[in-house]
C-alpha atoms as a PDB file:
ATOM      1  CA  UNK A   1      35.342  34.422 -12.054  1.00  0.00           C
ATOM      2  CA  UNK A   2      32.225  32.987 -10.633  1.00  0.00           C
ATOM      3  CA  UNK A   3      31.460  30.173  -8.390  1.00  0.00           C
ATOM      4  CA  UNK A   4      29.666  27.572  -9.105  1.00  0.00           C
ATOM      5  CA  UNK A   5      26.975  26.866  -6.126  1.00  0.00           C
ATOM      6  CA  UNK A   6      27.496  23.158  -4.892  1.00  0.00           C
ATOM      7  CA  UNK A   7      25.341  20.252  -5.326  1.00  0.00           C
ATOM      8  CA  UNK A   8      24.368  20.534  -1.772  1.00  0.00           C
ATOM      9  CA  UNK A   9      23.633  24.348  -2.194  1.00  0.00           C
ATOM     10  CA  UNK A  10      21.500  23.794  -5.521  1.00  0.00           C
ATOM     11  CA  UNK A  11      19.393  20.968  -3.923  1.00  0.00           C
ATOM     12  CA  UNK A  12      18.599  23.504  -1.028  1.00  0.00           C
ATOM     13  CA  UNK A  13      17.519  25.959  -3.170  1.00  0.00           C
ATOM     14  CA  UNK A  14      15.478  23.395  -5.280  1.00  0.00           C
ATOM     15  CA  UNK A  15      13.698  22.030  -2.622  1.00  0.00           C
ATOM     16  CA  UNK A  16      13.004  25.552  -1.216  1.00  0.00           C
ATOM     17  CA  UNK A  17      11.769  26.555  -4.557  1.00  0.00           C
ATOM     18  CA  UNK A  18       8.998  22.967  -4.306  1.00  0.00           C
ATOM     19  CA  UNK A  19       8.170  24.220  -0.591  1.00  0.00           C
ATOM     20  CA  UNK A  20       7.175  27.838  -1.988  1.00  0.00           C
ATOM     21  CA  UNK A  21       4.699  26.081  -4.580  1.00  0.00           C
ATOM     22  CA  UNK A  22       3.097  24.861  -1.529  1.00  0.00           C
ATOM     23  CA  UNK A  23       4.539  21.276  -1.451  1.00  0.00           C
ATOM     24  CA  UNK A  24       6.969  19.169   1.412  1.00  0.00           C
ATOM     25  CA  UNK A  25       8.950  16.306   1.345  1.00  0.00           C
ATOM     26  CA  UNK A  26       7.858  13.016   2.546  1.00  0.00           C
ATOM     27  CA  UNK A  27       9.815   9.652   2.860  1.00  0.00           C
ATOM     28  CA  UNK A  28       8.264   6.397   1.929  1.00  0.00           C
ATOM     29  CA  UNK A  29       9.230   2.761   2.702  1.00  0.00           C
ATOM     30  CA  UNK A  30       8.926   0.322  -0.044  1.00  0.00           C
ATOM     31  CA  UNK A  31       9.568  -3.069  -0.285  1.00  0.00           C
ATOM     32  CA  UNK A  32      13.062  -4.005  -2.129  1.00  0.00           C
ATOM     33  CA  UNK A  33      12.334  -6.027  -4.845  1.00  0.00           C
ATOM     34  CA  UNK A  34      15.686  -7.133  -5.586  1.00  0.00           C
ATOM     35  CA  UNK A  35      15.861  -9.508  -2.439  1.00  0.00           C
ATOM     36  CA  UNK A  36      15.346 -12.972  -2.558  1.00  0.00           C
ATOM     37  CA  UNK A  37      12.453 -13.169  -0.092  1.00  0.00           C
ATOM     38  CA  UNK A  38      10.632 -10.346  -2.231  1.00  0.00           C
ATOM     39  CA  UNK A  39       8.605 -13.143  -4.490  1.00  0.00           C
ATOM     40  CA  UNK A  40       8.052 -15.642  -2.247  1.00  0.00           C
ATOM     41  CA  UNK A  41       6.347 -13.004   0.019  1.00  0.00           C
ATOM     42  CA  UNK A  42       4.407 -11.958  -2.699  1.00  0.00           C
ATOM     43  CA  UNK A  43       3.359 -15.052  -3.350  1.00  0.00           C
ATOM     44  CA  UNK A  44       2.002 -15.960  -0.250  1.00  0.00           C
ATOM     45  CA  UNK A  45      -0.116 -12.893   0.550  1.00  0.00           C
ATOM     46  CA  UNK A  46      -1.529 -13.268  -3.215  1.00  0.00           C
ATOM     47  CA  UNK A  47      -2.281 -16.532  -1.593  1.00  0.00           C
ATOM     48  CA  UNK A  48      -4.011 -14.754   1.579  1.00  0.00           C
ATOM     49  CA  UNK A  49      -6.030 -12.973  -0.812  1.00  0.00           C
ATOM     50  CA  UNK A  50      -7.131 -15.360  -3.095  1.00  0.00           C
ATOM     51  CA  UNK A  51      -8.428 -17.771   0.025  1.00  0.00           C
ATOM     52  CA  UNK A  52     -10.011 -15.196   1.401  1.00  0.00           C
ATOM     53  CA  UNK A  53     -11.871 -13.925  -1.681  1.00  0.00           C
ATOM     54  CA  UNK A  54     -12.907 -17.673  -1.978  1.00  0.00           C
ATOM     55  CA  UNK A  55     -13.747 -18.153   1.875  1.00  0.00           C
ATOM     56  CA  UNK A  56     -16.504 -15.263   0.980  1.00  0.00           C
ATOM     57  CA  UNK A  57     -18.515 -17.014  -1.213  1.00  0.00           C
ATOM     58  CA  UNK A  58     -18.546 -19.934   1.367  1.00  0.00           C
ATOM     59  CA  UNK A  59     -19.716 -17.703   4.161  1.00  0.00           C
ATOM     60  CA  UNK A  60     -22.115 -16.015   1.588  1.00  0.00           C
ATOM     61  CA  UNK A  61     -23.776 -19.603   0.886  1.00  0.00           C
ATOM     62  CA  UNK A  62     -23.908 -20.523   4.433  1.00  0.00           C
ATOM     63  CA  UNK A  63     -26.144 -17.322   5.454  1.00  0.00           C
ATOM     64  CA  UNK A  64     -28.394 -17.662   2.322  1.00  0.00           C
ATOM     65  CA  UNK A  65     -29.113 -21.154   3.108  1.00  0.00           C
ATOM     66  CA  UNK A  66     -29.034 -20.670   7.183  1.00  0.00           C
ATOM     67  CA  UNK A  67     -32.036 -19.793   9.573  1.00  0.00           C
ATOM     68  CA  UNK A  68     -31.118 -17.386  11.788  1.00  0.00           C
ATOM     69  CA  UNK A  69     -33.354 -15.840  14.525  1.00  0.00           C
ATOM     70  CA  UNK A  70     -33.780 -12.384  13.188  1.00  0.00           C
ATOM     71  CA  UNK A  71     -35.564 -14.495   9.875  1.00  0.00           C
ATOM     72  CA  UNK A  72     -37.890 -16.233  12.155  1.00  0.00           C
ATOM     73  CA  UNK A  73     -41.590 -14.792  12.221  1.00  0.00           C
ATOM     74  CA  UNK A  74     -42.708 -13.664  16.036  1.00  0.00           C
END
């Protein structure tokens, strides 16, 4: 009668098998989704972005219609 390896022994083995093909584990944070907080942050860094994106065009305007020294003739 055999014995069957353990999860524990088959997950080494996998994982040895992915670091022979030249790859390695690496652990990653993401944010949870599921908690409350999750949209409302979301929300307000879409926010961030969208101001910014529209503070751009204001700060674009303002150097096209601006003088600035390096413009001026000598």
């Amino acid at each position: 009668m055999s014995v069957r390896p353990t999860s524990r022994g088959r997950t080494a083995r996998y994982w040895e098998n992915l670091r022979r093909m030249g790859l390695r584990p690496v652990q990653i944070w993401m944010p949870d989704t599921r908690l409350p907080t999750f949209s409302a942050e979301a929300r307000r860094q879409c926010e961030l972005v969208n101001a910014a994106d529209q503070a751009e065009h204001l700060i674009d305007w303002v150097e096209n219609v601006s003088v600035f020294d390096e413009d001026a003739t000598r």
